[in-house]
PDB file of N, CA and C in Angstrom:
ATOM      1  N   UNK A   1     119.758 129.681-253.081  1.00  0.00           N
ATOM      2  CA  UNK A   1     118.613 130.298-252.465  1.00  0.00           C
ATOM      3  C   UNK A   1     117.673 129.243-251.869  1.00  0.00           C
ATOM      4  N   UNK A   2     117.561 127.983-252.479  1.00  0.00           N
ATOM      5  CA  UNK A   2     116.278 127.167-251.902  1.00  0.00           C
ATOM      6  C   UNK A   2     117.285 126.421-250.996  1.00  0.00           C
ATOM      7  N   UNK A   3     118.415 125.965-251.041  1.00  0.00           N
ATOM      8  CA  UNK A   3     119.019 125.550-250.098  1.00  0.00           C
ATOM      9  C   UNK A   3     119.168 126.796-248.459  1.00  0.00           C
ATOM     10  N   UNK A   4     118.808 127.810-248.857  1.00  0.00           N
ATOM     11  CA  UNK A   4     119.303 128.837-247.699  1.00  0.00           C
ATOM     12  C   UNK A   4     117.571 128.747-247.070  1.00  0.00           C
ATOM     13  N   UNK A   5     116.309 128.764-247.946  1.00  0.00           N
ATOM     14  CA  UNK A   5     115.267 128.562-247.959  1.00  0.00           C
ATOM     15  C   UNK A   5     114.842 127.200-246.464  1.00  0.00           C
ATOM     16  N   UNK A   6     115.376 126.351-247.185  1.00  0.00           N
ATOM     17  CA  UNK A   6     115.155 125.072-247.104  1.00  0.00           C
ATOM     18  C   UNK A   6     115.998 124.747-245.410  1.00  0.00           C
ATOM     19  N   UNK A   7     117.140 125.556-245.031  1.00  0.00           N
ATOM     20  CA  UNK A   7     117.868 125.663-243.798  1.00  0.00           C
ATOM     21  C   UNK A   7     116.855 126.483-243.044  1.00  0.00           C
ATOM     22  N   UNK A   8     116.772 127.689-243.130  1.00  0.00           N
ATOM     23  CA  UNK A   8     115.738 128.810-242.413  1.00  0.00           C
ATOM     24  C   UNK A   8     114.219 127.689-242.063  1.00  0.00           C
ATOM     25  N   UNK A   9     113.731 127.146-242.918  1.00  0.00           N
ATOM     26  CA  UNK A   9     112.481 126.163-242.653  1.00  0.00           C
ATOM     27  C   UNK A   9     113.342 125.523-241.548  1.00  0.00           C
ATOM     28  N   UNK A  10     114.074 124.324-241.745  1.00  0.00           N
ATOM     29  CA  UNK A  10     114.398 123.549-240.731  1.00  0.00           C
ATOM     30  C   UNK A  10     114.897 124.025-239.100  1.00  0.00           C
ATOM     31  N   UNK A  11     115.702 125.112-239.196  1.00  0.00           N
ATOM     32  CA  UNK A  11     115.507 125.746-237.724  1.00  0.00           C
ATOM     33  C   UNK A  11     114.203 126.565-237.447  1.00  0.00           C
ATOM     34  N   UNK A  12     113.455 127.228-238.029  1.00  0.00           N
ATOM     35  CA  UNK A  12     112.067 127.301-237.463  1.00  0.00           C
ATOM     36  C   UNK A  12     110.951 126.249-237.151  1.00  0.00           C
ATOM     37  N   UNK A  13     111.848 124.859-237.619  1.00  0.00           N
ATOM     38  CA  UNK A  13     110.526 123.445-237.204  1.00  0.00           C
ATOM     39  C   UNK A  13     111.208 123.025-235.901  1.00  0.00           C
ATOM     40  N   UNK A  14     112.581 123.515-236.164  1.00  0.00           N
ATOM     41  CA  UNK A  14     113.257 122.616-235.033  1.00  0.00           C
ATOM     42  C   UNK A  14     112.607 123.229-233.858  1.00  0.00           C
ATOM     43  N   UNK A  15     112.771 125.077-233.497  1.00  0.00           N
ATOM     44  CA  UNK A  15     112.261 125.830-232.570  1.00  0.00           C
ATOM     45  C   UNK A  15     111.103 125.632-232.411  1.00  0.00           C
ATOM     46  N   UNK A  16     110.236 125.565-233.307  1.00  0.00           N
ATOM     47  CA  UNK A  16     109.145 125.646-232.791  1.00  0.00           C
ATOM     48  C   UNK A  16     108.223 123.948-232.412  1.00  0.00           C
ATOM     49  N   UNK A  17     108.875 122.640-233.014  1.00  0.00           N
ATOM     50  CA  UNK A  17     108.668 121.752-232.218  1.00  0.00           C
ATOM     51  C   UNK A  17     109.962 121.329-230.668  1.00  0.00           C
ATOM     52  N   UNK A  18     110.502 121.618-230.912  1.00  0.00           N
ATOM     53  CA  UNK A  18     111.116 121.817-229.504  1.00  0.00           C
ATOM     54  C   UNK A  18     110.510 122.991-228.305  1.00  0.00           C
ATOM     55  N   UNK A  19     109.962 123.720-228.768  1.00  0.00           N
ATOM     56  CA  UNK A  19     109.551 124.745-228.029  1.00  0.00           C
ATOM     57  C   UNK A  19     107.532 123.860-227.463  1.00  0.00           C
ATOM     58  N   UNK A  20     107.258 122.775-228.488  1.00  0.00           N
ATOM     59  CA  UNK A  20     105.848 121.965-228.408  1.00  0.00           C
ATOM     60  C   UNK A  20     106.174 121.222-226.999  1.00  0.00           C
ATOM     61  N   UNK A  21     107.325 120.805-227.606  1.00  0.00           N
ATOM     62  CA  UNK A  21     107.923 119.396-226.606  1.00  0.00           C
ATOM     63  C   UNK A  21     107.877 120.287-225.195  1.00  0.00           C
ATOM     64  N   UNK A  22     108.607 121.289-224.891  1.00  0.00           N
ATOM     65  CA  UNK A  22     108.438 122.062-223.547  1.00  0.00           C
ATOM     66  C   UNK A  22     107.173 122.275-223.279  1.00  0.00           C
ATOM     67  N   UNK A  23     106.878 122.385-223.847  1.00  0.00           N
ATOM     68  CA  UNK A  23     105.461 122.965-222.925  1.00  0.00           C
ATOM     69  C   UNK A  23     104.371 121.961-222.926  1.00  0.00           C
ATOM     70  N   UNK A  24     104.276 120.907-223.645  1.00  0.00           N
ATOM     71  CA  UNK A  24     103.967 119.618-223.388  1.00  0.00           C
ATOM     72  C   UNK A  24     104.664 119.104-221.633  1.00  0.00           C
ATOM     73  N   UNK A  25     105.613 119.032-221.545  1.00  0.00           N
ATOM     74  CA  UNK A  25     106.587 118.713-220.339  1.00  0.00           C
ATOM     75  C   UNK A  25     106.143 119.827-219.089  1.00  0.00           C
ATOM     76  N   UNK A  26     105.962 120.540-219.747  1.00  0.00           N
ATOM     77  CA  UNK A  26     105.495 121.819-218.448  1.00  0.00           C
ATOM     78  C   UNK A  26     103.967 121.333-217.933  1.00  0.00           C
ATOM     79  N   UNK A  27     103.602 120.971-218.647  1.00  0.00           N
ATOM     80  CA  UNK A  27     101.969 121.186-218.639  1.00  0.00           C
ATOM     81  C   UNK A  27     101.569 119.380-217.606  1.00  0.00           C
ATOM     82  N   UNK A  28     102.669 118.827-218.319  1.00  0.00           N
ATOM     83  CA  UNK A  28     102.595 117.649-217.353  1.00  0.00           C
ATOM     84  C   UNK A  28     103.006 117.688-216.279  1.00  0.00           C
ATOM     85  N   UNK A  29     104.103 118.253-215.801  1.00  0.00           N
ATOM     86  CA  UNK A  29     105.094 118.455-214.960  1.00  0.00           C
ATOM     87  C   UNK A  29     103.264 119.571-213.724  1.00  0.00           C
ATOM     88  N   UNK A  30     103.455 120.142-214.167  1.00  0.00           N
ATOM     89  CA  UNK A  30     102.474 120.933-213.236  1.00  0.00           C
ATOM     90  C   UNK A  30     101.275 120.182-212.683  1.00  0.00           C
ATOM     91  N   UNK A  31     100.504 119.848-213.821  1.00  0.00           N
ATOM     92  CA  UNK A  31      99.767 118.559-213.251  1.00  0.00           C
ATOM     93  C   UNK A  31     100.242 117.345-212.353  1.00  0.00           C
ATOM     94  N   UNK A  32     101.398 116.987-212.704  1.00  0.00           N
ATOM     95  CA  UNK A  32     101.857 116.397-211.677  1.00  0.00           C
ATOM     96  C   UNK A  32     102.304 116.992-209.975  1.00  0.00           C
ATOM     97  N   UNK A  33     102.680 118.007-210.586  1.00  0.00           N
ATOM     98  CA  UNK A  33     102.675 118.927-208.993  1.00  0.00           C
ATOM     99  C   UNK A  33     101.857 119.544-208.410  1.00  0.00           C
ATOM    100  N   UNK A  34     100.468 119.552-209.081  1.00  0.00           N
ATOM    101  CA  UNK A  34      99.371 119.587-208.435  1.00  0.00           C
ATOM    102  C   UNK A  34      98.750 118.632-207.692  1.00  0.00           C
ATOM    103  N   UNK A  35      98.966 117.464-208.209  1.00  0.00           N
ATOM    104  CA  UNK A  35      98.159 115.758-207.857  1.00  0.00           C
ATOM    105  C   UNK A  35      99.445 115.791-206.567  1.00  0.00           C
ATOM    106  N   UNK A  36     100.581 115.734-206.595  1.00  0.00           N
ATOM    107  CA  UNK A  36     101.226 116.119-205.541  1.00  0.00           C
ATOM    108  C   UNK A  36     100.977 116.677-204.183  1.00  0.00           C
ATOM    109  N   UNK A  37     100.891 117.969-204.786  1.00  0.00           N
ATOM    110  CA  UNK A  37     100.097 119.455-203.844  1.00  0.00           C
ATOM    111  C   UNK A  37      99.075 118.528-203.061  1.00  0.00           C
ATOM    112  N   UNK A  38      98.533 118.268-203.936  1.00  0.00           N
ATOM    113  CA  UNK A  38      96.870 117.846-203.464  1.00  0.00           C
ATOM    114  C   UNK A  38      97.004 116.745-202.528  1.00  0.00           C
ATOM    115  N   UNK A  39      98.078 115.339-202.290  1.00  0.00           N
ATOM    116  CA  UNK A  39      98.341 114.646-202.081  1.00  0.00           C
ATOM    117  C   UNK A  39      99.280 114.749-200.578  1.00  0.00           C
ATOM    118  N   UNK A  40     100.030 115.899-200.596  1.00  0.00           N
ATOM    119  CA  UNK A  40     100.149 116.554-199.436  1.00  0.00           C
ATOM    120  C   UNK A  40      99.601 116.847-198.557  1.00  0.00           C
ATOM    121  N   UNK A  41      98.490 117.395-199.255  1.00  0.00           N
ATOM    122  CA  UNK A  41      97.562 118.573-198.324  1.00  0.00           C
ATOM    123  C   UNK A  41      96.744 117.307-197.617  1.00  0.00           C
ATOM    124  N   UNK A  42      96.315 116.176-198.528  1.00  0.00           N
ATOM    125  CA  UNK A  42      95.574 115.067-197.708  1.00  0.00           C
ATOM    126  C   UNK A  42      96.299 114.517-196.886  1.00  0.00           C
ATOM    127  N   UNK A  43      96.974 114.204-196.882  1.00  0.00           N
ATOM    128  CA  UNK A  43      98.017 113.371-195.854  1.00  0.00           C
ATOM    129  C   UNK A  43      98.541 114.851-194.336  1.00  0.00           C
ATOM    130  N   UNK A  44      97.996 116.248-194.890  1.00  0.00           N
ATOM    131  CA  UNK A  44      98.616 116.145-193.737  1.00  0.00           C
ATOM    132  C   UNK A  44      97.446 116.809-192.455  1.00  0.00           C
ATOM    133  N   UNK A  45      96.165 116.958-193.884  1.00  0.00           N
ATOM    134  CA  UNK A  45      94.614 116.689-193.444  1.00  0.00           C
ATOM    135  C   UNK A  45      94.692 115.686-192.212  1.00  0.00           C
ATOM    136  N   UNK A  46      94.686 114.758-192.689  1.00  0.00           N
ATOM    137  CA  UNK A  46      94.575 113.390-191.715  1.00  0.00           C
ATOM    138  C   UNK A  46      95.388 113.475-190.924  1.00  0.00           C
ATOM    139  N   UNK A  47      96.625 113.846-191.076  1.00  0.00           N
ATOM    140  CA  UNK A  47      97.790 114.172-189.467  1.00  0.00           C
ATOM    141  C   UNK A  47      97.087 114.656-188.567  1.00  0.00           C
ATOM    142  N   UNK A  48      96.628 115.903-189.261  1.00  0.00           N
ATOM    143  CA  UNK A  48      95.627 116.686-187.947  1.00  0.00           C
ATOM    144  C   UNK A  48      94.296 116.538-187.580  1.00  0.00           C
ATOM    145  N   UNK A  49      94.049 115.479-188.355  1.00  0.00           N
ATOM    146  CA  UNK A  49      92.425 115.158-187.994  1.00  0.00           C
ATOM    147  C   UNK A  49      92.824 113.551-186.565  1.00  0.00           C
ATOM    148  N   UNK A  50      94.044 112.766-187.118  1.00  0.00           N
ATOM    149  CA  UNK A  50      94.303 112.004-185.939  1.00  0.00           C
ATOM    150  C   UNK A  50      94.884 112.915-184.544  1.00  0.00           C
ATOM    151  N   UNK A  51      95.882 113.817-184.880  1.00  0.00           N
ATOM    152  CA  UNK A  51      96.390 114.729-184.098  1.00  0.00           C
ATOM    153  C   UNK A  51      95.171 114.771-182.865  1.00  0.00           C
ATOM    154  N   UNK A  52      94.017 115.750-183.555  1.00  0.00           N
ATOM    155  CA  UNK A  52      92.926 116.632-182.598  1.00  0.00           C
ATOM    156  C   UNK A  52      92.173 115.238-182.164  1.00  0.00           C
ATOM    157  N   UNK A  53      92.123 113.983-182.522  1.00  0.00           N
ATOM    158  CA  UNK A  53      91.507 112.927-181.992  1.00  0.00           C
ATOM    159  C   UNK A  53      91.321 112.369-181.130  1.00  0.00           C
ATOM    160  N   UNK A  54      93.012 112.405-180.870  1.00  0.00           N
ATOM    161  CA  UNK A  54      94.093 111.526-179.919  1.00  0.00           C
ATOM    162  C   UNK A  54      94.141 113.245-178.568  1.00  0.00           C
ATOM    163  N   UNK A  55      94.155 113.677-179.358  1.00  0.00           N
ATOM    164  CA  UNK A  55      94.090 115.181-178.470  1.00  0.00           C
ATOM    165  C   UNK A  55      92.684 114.858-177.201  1.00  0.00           C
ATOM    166  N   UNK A  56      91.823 114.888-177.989  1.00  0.00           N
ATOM    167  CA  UNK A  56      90.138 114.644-177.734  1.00  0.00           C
ATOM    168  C   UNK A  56      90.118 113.373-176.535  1.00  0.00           C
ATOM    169  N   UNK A  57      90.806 112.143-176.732  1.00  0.00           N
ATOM    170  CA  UNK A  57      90.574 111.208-176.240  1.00  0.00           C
ATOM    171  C   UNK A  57      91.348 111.664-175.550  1.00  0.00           C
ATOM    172  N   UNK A  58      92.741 112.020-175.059  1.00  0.00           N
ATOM    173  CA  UNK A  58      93.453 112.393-174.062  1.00  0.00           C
ATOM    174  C   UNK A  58      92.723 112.753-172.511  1.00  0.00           C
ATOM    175  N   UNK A  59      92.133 114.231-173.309  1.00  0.00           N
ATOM    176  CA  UNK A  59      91.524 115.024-172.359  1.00  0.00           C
ATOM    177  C   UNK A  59      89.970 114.544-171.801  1.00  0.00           C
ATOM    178  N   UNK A  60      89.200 113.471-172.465  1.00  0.00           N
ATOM    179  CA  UNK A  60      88.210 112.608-171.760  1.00  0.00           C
ATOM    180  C   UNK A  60      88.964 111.386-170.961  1.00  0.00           C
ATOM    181  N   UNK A  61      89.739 111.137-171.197  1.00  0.00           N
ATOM    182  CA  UNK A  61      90.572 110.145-170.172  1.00  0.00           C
ATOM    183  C   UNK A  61      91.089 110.752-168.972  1.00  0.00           C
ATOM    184  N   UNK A  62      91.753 112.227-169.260  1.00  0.00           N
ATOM    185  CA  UNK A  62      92.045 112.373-167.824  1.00  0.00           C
ATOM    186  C   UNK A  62      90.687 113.287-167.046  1.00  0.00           C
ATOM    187  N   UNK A  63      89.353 113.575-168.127  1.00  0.00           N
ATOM    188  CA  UNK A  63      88.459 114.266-166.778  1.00  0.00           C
ATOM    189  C   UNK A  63      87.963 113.028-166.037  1.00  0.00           C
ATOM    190  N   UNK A  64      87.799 111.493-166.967  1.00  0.00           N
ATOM    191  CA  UNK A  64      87.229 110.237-166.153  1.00  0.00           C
ATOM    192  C   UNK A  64      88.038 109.959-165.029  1.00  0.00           C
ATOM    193  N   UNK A  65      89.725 110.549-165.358  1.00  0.00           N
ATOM    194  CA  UNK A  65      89.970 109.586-164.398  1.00  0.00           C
ATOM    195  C   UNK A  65      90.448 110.786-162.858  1.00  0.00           C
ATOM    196  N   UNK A  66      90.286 112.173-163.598  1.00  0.00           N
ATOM    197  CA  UNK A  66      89.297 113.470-162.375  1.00  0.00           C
ATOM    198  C   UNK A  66      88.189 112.816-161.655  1.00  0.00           C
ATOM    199  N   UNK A  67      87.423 112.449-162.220  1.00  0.00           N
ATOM    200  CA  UNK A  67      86.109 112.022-161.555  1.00  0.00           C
ATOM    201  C   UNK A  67      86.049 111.101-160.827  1.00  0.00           C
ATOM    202  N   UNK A  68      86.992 109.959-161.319  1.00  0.00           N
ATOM    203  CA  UNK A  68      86.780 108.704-160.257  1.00  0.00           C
ATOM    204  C   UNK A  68      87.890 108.704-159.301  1.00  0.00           C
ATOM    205  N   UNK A  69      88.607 109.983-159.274  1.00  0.00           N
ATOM    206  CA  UNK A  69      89.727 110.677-158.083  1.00  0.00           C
ATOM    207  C   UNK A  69      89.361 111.468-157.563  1.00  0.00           C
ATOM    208  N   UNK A  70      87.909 111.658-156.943  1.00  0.00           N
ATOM    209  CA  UNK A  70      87.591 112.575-156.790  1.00  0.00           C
ATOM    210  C   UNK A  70      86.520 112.048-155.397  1.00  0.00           C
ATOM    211  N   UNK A  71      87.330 112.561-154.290  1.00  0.00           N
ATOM    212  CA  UNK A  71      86.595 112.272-152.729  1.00  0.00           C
ATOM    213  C   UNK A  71      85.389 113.188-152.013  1.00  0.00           C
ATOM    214  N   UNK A  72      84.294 113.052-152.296  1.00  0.00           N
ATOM    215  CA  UNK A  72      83.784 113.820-151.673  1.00  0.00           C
ATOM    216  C   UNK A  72      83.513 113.089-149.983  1.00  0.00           C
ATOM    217  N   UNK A  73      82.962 114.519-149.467  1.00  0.00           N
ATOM    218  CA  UNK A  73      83.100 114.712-147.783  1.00  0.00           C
ATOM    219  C   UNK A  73      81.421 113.933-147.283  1.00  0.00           C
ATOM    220  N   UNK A  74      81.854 112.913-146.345  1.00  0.00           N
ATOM    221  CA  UNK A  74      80.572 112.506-145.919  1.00  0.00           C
ATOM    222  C   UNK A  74      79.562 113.228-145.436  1.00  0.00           C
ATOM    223  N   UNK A  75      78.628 113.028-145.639  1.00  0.00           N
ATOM    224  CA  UNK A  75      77.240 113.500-145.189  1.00  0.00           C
ATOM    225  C   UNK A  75      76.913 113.550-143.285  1.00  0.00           C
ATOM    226  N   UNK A  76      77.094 113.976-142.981  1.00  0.00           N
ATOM    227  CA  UNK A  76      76.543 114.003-141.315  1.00  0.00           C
ATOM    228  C   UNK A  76      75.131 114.486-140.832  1.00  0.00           C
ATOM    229  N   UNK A  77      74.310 113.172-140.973  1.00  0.00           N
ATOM    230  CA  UNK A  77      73.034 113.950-139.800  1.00  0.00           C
ATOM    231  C   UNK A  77      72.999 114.146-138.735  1.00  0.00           C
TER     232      UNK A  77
END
């Protein structure tokens, strides 16, 4: 009986620290795929913040270079 006792204890420590160990691992694991997530989302922040930049400077380069292509008609008195 204390030997059958004494088995029943040891698979309920085993389950239930193996079952610690998971969710220890989960709990990291997620945090890590959050700092991830998060690490993504910045990097692709900044893609589109250079993206609309380079966008920005584009379109002031070609109205300057509208403007200094640009003939107006002489004046006649």
């Amino acid at each position: 009986m204390k030997r059958f006792a004494f088995f029943i204890l040891i698979l309920f420590s085993i389950l239930l620290g193996g079952s610690g160990l998971a969710s220890a691992q989960t709990r990291n694991s997620s945090r890590y795929d959050s700092h991830a997530v998060r690490k993504a989302n910045r990097k692709q922040q900044k893609a589109q913040k250079k993206y609309a930049k380079a966008q920005r400077k584009a379109e002031r380069k070609m109205l300057k270079t509208e403007r200094k292509n640009t003939s107006y008609p002489t004046r006649k008195f």
